[in-house]
N, C-alpha and C. Protein backbone atom coordinates (compact mmCIF):
# COMPACT_ATOMS: atom_id res chain seq x y z
N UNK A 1 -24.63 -6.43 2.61
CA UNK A 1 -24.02 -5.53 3.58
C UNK A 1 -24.91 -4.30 3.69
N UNK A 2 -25.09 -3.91 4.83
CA UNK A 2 -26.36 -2.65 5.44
C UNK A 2 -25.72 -1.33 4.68
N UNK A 3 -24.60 -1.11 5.14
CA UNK A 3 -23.63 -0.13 4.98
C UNK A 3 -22.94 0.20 3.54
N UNK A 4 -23.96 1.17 2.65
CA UNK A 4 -23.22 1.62 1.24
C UNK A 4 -22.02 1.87 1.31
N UNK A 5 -21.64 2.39 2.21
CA UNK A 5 -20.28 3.05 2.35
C UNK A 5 -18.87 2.06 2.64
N UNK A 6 -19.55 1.31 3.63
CA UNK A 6 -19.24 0.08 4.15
C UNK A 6 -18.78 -1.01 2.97
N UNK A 7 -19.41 -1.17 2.02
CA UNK A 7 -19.74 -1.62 0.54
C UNK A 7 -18.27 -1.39 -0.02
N UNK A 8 -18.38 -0.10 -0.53
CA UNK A 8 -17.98 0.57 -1.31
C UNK A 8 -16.01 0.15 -0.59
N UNK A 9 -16.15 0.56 0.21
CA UNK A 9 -14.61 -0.07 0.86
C UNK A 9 -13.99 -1.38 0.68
N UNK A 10 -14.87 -2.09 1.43
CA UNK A 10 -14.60 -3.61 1.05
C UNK A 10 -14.40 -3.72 -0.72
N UNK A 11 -15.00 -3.43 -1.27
CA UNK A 11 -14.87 -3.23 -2.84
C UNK A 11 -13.36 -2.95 -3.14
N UNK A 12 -13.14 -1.63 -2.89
CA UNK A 12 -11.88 -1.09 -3.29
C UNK A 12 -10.58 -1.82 -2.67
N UNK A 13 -10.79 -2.25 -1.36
CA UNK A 13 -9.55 -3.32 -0.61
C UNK A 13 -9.85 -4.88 -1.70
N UNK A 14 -10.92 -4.73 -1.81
CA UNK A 14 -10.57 -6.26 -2.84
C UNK A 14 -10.49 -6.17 -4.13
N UNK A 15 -10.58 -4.80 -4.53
CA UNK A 15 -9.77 -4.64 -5.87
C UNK A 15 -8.26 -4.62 -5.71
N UNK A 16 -7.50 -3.88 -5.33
CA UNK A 16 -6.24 -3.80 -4.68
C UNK A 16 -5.51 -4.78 -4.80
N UNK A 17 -5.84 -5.52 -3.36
CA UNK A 17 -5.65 -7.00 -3.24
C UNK A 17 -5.59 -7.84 -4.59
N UNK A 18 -6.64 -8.08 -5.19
CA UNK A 18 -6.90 -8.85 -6.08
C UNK A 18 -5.31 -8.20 -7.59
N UNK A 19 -5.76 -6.87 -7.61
CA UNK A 19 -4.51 -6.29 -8.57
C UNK A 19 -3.32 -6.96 -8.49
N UNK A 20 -2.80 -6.35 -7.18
CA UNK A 20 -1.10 -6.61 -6.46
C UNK A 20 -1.41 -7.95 -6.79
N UNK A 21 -1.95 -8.88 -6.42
CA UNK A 21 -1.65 -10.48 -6.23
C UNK A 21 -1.68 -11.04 -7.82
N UNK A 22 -2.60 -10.36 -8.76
CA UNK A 22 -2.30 -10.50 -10.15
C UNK A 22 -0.80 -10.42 -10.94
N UNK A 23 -0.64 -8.74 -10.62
CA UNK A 23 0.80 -7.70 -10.91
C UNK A 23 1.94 -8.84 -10.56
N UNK A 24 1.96 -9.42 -9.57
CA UNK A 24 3.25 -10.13 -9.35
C UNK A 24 3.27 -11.56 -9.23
N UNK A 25 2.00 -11.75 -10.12
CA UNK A 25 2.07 -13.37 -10.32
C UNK A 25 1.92 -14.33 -9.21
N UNK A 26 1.05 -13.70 -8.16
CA UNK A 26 0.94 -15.19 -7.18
C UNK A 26 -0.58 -15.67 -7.15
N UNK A 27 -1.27 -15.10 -7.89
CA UNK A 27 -2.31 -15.92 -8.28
C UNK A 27 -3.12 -16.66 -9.78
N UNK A 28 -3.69 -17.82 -9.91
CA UNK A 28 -3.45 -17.94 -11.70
C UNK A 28 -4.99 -17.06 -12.12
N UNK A 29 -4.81 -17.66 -13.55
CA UNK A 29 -6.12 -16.93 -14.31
C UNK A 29 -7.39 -17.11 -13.72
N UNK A 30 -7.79 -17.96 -12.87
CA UNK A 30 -8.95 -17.38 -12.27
C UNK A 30 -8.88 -16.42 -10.69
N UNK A 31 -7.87 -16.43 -10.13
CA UNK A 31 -7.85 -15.52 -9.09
C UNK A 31 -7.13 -16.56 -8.13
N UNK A 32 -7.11 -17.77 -8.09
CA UNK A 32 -6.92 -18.56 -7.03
C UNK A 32 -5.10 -18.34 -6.19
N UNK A 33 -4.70 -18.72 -5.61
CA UNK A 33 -3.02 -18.85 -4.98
C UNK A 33 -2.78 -19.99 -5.64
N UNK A 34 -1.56 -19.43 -5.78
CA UNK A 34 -0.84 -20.30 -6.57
C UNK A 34 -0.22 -21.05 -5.43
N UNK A 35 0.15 -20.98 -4.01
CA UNK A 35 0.55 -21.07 -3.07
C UNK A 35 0.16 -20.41 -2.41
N UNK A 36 -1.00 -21.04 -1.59
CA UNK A 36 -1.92 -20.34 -0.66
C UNK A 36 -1.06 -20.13 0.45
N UNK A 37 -0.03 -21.07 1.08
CA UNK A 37 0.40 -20.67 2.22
C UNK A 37 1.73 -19.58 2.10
N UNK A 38 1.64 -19.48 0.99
CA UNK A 38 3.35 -17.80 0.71
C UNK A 38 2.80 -16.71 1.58
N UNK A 39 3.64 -16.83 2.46
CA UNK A 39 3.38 -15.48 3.09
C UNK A 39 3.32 -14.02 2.50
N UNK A 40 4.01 -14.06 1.05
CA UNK A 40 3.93 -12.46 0.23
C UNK A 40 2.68 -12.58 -0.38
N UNK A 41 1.51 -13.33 -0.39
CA UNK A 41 0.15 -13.29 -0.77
C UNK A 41 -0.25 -11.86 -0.08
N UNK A 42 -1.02 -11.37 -1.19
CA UNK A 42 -1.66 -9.83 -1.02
C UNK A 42 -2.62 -10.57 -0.12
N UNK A 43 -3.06 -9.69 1.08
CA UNK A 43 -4.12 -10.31 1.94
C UNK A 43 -4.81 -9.34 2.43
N UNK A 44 -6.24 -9.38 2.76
CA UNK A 44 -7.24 -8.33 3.04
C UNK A 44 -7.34 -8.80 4.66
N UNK A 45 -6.57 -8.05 5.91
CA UNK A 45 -6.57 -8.18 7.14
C UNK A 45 -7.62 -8.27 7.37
N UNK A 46 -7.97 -8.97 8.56
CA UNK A 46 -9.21 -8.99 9.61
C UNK A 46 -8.95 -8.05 9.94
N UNK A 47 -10.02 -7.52 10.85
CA UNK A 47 -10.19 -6.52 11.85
C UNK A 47 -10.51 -6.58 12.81
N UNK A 48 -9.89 -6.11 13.74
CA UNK A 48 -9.30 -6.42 14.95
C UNK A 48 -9.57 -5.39 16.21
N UNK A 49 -10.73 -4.59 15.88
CA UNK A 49 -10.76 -3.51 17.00
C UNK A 49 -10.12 -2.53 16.93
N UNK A 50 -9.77 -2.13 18.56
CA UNK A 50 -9.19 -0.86 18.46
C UNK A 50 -7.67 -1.22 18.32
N UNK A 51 -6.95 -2.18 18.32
CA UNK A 51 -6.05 -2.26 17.45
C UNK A 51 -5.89 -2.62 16.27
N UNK A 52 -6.61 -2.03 15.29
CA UNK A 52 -6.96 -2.10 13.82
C UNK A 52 -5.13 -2.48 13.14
N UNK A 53 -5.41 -3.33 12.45
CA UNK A 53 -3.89 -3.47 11.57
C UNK A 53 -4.08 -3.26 9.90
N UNK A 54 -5.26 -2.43 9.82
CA UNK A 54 -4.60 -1.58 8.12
C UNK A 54 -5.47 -2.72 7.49
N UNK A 55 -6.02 -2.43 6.23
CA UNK A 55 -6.76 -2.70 5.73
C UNK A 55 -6.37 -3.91 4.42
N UNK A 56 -5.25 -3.83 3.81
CA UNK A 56 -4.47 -4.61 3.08
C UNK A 56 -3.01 -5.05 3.03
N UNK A 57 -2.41 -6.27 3.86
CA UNK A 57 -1.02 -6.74 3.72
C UNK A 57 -0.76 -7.09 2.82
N UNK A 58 0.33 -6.54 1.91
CA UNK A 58 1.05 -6.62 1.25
C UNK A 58 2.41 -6.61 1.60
N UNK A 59 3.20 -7.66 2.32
CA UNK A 59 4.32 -7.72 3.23
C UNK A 59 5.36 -6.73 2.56
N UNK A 60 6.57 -6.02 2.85
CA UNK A 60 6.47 -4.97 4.11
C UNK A 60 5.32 -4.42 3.94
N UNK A 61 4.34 -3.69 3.98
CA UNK A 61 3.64 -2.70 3.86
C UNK A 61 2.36 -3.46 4.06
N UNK A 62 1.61 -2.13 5.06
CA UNK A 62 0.39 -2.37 5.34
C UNK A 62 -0.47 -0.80 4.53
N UNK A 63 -1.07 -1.32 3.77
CA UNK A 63 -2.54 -0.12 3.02
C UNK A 63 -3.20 0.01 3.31
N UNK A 64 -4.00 1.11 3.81
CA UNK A 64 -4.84 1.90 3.77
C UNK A 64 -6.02 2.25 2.99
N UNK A 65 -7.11 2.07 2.47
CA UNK A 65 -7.83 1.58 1.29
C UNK A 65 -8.56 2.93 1.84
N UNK A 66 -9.04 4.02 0.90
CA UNK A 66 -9.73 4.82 0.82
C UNK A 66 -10.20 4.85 -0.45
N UNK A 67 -11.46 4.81 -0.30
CA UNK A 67 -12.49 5.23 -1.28
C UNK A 67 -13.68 6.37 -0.82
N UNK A 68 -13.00 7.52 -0.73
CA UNK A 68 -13.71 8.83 -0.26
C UNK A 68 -14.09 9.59 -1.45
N UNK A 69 -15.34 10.85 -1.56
CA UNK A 69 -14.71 12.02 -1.98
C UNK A 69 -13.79 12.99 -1.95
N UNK A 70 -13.85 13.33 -0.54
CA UNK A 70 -13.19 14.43 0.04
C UNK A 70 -12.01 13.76 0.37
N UNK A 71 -10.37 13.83 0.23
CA UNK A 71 -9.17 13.94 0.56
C UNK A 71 -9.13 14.00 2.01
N UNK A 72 -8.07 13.29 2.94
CA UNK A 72 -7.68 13.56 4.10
C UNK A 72 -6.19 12.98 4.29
N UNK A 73 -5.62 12.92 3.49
CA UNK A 73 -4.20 12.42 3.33
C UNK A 73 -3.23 12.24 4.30
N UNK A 74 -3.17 13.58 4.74
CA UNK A 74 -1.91 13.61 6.09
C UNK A 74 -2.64 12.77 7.46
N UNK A 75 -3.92 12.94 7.86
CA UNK A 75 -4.55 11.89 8.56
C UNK A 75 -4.41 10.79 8.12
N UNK A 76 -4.71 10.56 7.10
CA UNK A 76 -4.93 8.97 6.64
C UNK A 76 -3.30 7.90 6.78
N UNK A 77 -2.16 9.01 6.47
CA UNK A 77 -1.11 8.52 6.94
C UNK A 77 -0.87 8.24 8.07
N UNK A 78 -1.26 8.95 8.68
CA UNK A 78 -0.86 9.08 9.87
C UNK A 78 -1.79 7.51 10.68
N UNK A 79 -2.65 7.27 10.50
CA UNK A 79 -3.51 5.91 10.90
C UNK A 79 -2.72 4.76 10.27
N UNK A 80 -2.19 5.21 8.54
CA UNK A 80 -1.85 3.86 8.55
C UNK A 80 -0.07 3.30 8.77
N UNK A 81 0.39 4.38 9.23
CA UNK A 81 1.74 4.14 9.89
C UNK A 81 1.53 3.66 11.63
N UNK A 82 0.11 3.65 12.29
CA UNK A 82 -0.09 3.24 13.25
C UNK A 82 -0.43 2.06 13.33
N UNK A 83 -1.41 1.33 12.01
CA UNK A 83 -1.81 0.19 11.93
C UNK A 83 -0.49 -0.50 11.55
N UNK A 84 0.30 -0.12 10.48
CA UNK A 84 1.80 -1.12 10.01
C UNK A 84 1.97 -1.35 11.58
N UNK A 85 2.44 -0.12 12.25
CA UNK A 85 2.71 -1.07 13.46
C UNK A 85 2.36 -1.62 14.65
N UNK A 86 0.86 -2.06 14.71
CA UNK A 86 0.05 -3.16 15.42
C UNK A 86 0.30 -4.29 14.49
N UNK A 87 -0.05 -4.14 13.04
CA UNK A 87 0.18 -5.57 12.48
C UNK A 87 2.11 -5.74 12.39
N UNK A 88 2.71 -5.00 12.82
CA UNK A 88 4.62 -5.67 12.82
C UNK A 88 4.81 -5.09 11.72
N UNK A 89 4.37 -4.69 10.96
CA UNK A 89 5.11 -4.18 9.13
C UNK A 89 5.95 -2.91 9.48
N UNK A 90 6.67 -3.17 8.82
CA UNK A 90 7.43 -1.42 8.56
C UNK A 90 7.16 0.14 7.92
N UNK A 91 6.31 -0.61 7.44
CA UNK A 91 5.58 0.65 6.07
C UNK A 91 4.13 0.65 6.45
N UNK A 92 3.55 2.03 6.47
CA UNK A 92 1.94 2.09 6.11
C UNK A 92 2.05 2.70 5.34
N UNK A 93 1.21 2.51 4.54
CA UNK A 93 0.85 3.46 3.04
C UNK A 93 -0.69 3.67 3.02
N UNK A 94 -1.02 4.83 2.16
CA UNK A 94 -2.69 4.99 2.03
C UNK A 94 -2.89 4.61 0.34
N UNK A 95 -3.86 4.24 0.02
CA UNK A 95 -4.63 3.75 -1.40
C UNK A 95 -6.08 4.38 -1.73
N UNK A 96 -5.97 5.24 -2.31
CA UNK A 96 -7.03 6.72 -2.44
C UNK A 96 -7.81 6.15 -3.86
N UNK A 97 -9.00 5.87 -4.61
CA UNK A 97 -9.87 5.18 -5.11
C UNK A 97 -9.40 6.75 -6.17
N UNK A 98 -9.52 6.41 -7.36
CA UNK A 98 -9.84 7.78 -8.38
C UNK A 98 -10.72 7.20 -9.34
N UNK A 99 -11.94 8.25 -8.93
CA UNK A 99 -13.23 7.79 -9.22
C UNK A 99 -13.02 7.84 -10.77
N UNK A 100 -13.78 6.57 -11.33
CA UNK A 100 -14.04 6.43 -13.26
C UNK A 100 -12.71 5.99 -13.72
N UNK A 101 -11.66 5.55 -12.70
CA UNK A 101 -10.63 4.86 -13.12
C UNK A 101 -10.38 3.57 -12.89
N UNK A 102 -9.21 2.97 -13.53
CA UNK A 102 -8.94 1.74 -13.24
C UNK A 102 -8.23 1.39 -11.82
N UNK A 103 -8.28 0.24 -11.04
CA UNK A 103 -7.34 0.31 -10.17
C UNK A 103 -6.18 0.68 -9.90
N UNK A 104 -5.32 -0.12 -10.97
CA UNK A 104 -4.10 0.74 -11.33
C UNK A 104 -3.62 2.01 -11.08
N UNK A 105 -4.43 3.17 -11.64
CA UNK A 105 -4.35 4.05 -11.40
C UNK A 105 -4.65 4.92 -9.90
N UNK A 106 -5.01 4.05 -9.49
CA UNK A 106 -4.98 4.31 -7.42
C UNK A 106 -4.45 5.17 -7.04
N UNK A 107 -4.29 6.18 -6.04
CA UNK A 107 -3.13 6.79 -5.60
C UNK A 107 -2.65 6.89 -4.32
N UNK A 108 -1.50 5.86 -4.68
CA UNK A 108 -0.75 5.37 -3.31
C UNK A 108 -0.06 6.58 -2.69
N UNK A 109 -0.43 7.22 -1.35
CA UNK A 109 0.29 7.88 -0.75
C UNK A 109 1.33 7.50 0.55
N UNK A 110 2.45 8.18 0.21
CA UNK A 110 3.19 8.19 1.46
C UNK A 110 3.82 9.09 2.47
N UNK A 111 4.23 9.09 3.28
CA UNK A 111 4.88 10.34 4.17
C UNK A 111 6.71 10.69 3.71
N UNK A 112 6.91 11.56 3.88
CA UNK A 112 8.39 11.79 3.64
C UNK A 112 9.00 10.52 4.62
N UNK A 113 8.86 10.46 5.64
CA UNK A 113 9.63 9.93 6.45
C UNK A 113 9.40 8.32 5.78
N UNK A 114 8.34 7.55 5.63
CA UNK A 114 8.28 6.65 4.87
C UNK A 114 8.78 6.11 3.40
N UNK A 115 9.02 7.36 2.66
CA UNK A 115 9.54 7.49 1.19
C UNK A 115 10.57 7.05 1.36
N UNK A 116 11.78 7.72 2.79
CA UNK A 116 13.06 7.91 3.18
C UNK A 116 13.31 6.68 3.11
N UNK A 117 12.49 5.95 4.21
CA UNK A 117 13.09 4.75 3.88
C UNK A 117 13.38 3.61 3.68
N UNK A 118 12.19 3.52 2.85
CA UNK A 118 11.83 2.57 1.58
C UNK A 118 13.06 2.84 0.32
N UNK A 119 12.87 4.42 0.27
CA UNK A 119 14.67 4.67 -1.06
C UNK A 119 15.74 3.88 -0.38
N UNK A 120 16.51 4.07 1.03
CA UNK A 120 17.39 4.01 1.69
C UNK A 120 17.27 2.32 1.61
N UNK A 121 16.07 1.70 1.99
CA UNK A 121 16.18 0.00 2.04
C UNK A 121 16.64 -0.44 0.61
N UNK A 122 16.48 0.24 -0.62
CA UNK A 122 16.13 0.05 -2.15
C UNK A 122 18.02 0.37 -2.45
N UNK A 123 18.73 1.15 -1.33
CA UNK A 123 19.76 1.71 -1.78
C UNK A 123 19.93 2.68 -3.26
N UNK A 124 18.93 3.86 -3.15
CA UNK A 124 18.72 4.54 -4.14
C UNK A 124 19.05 5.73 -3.73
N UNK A 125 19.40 6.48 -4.80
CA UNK A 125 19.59 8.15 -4.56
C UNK A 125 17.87 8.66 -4.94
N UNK A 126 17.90 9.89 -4.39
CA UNK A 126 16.37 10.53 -4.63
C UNK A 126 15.75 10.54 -5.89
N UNK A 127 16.99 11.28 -7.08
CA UNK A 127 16.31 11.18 -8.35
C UNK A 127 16.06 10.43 -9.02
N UNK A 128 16.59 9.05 -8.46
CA UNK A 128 16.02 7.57 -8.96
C UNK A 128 15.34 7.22 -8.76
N UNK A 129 15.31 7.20 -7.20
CA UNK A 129 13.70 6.15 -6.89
C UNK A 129 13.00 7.25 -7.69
N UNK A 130 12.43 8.44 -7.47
CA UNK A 130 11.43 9.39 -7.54
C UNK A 130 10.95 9.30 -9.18
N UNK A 131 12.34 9.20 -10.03
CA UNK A 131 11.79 9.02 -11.31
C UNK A 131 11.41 7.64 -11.95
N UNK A 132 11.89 6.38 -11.12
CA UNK A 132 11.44 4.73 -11.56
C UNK A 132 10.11 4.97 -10.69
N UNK A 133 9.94 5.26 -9.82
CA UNK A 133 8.67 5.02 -10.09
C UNK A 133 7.36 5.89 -9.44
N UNK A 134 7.93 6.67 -10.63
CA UNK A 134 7.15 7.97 -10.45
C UNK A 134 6.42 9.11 -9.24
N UNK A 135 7.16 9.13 -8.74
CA UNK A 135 6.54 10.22 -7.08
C UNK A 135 6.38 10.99 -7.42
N UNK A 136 5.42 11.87 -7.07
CA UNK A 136 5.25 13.30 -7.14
C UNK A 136 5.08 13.68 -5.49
N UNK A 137 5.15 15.25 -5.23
CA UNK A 137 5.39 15.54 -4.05
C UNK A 137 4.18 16.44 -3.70
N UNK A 138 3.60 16.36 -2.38
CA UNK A 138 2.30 17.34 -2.22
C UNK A 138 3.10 18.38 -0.80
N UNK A 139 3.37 18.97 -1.07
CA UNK A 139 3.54 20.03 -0.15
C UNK A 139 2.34 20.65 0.51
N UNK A 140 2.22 20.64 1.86
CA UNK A 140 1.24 21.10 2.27
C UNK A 140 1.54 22.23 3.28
N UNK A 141 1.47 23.56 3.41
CA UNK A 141 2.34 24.65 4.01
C UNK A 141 3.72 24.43 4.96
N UNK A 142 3.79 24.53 5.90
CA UNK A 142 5.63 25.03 6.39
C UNK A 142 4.96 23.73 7.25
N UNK A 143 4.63 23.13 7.77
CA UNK A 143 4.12 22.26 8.17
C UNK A 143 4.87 20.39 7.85
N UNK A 144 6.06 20.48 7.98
CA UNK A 144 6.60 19.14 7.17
C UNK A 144 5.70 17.53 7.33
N UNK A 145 5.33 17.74 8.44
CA UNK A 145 4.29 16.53 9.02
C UNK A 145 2.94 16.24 8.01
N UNK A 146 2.56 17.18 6.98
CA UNK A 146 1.77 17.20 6.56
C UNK A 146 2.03 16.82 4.84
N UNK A 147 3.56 16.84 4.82
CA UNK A 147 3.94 16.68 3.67
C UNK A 147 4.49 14.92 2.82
N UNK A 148 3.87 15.21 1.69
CA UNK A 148 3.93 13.64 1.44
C UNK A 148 4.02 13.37 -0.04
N UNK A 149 4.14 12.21 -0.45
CA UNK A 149 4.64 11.80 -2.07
C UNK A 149 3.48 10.98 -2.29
N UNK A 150 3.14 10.51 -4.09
CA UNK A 150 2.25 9.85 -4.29
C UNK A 150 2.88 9.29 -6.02
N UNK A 151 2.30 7.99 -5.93
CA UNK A 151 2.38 7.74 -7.36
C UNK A 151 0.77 6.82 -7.15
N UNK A 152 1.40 5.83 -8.00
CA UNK A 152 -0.20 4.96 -8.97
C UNK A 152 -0.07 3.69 -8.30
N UNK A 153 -1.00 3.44 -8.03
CA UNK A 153 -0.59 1.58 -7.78
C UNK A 153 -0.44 0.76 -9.13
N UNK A 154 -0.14 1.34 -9.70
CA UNK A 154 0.73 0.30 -11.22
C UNK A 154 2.51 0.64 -10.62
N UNK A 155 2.86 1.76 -10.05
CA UNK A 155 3.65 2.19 -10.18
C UNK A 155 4.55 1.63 -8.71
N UNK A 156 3.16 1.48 -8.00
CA UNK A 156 3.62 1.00 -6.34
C UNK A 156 3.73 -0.62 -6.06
N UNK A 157 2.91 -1.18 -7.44
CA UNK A 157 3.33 -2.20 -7.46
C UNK A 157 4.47 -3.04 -8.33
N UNK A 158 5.15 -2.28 -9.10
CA UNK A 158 6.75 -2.50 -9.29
C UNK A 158 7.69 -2.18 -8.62
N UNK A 159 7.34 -1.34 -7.48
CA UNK A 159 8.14 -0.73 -5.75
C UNK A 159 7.95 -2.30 -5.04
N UNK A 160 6.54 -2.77 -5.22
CA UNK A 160 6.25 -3.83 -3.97
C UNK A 160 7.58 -4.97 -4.59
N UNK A 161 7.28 -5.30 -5.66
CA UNK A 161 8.09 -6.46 -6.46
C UNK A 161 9.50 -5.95 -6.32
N UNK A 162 10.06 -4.60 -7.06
CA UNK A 162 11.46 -4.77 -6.75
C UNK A 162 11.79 -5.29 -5.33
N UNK A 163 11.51 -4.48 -4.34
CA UNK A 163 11.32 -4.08 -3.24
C UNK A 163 12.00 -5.65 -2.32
N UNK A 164 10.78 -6.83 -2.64
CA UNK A 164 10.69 -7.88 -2.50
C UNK A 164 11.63 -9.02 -2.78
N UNK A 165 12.02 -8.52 -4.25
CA UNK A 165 13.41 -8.72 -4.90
C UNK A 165 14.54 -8.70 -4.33
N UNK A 166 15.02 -7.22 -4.08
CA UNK A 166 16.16 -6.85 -3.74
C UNK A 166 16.67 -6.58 -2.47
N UNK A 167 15.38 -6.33 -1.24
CA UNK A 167 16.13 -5.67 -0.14
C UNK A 167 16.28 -7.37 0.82
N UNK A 168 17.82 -6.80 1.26
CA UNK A 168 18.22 -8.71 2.06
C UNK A 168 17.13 -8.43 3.40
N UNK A 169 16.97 -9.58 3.93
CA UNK A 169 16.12 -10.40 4.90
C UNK A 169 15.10 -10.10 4.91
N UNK A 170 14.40 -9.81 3.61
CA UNK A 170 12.85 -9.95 3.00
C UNK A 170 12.45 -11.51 3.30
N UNK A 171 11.73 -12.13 4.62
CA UNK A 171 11.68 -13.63 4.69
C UNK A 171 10.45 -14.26 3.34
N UNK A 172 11.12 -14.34 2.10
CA UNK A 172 9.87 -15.23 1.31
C UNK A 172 9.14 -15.84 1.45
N UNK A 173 9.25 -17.08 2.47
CA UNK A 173 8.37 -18.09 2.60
C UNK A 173 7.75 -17.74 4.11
N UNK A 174 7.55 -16.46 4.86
CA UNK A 174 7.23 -16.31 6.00
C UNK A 174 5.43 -16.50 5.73
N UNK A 175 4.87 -17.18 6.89
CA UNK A 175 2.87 -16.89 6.50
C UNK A 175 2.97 -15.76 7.52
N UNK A 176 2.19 -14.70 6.86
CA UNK A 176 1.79 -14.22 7.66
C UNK A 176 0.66 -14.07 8.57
């Protein structure tokens, strides 16, 4: 690939990918599907132009794969709540690379309005979801549009699994 940068992305979406699809058991010890055609297979989208659909399906939710220096968060939401919905998902989320760490430790961001209601589908009160699985809140001045929550992708991927679990007309066997 020409493009270091270019590189460096594809990298981090197929770490991700590769994690989530580990974390919840749909692929075996060498990486393969266990059931290639399950539609809840973590999947690294094509790309599609200017209707881009987000960089990693993970049904509901479409990710956002950043591997930057510099932070752009409230943008970056903001693209990938546009891509969830070109690709049909309900959720965009962003996935921010923290350099000299493990994947795991990722940091999945979301928007208030997205947090809302992902808790609300989960049927949770605030101080639950927020403390199972761990949110923290970034306030960014009087500005609410700019304001948003974050945990770990260890942490976002026991959200994906409950999530998957519990909320009704999650279709299991849908391909996507």
């Amino acid at each position: 690939m020409a493009n270091p940068n270019k590189a460096k992305g594809t990298q981090w979406e197929s770490a991700i990918r590769d994690y989530l699809n580990a974390f919840l058991t749909l692929v075996d010890a060498q990486g393969k599907f266990l059931d290639p055609m399950n539609g809840l297979n973590v999947r690294r989208a094509a790309q599609e132009g200017a209707r881009d659909v987000g960089d990693v399906h993970a049904a509901p939710f479409v990710l956002e794969a950043k591997n930057t220096k510099t932070p752009a968060v409230p943008t970056w939401l903001r693209q990938a709540e546009v891509e969830a919905g070109h690709a049909g998902f309900p959720y965009g989320v962003v996935v921010r690379k923290v350099r000299g760490q493990s994947v795991a430790v990722g940091r999945v961001h979301v928007s208030v309005r997205t947090w809302t209601r992902i808790r609300l589908a989960l049927g949770m009160g605030t101080s639950e979801f927020r403390g199972l699985y761990g949110w923290s809140v970034s306030l960014r001045g009087l500005d609410t549009s700019r304001w948003y929550l974050t945990t770990t992708l260890r942490d976002f991927a026991y959200l994906l699994g409950d999530y998957r679990h519990n909320v009704p007309g999650v279709n299991r066997s849908a391909v996507l």
